[in-house]
C-alpha atoms as a PDB file:
ATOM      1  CA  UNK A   1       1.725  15.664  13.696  1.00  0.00           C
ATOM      2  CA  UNK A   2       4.907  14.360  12.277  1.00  0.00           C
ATOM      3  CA  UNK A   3       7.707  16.652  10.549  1.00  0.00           C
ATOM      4  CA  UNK A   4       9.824  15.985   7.796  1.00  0.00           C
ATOM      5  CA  UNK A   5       9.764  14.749   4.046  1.00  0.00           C
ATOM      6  CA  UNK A   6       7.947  11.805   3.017  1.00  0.00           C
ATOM      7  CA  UNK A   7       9.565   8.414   3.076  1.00  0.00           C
ATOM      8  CA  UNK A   8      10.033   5.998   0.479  1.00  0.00           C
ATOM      9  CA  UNK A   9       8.454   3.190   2.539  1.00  0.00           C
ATOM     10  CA  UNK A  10       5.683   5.628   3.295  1.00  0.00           C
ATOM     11  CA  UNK A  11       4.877   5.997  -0.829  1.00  0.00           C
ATOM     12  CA  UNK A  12       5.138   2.281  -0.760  1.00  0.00           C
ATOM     13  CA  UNK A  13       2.976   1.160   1.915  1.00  0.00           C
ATOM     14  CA  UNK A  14       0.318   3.860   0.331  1.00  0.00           C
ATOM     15  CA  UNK A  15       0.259   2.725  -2.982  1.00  0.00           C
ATOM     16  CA  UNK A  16      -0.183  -0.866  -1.933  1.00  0.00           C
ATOM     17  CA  UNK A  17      -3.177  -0.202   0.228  1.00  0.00           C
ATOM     18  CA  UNK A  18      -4.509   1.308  -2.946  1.00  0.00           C
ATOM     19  CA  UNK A  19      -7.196  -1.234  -4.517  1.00  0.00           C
ATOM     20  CA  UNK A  20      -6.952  -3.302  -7.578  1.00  0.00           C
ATOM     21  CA  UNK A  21      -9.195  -2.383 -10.291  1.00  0.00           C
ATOM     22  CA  UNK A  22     -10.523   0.556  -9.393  1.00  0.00           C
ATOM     23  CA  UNK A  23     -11.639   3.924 -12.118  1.00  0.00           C
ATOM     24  CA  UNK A  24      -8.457   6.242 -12.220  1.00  0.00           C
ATOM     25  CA  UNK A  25      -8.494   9.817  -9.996  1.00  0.00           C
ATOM     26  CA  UNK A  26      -8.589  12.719 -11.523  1.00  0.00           C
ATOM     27  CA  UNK A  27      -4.577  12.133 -12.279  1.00  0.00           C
ATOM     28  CA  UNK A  28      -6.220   9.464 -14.793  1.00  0.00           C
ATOM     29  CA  UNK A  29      -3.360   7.135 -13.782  1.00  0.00           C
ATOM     30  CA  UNK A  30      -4.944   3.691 -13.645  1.00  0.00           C
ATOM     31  CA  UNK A  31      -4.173   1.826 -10.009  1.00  0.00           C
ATOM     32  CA  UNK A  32      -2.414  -0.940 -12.178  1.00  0.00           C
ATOM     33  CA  UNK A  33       0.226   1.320 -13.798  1.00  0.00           C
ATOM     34  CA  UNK A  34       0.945   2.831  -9.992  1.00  0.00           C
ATOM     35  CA  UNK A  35       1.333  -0.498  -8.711  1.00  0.00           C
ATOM     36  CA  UNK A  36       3.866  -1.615 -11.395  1.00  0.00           C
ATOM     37  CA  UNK A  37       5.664   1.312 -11.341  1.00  0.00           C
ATOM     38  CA  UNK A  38       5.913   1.676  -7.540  1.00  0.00           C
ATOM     39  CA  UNK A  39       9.809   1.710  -7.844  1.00  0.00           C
ATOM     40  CA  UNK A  40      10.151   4.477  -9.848  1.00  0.00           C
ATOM     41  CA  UNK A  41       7.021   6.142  -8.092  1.00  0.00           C
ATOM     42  CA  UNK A  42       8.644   6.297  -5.053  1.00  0.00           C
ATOM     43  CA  UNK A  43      12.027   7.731  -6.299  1.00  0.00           C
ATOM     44  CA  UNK A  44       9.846  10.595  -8.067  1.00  0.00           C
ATOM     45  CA  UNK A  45       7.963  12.164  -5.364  1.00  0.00           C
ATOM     46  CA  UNK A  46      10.380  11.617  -2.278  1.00  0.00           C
ATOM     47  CA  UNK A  47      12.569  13.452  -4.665  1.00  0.00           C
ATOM     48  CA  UNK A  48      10.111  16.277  -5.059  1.00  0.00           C
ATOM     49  CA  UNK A  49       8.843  16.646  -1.735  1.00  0.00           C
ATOM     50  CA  UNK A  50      12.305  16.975  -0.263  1.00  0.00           C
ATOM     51  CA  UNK A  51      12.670  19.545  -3.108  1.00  0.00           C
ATOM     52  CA  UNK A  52       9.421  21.211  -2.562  1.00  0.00           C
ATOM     53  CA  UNK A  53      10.116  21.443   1.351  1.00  0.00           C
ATOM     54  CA  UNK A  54      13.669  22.880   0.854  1.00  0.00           C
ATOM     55  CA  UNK A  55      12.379  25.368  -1.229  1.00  0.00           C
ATOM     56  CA  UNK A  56       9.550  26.337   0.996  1.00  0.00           C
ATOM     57  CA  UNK A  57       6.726  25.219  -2.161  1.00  0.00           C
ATOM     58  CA  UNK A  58       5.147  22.692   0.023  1.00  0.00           C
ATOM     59  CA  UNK A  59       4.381  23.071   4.199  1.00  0.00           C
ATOM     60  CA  UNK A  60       7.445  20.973   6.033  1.00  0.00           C
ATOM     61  CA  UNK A  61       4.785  19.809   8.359  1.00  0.00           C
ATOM     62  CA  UNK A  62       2.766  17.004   7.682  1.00  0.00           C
ATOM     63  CA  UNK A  63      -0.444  14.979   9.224  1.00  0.00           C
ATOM     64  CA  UNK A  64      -0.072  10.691   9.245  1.00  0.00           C
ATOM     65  CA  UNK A  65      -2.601  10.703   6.285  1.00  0.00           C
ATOM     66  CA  UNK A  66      -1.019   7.661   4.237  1.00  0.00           C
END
């Protein structure tokens, strides 16, 4: 197990493994949206999971899941 925040080029590499044209999650965000927004994607939740983590919302500990 790895410790730490998430990494940009984590978010990155996770979003492009993602398929192409596939039915939207329950976050109803369609894969082609994610994909063209990976920029801003990435900028959004490194943000808040460095947040979360300082502020003890979200475990500091994570498993190699992406």
């Amino acid at each position: 197990m790895r410790t730490g925040p998430i990494t940009k080029q984590e978010i990155t590499k996770a979003i492009n493994k993602i398929k192409s044209r596939k039915t939207p999650g329950p976050d109803k965000i369609p894969t082609e949206a994610m994909k063209a927004s990976t920029s801003v994607l990435t900028s959004c939740l490194t943000s808040s999971n460095r947040s979360g983590t300082q502020k003890k919302f979200l475990y500091s500990g994570r498993h190699d899941i992406l």
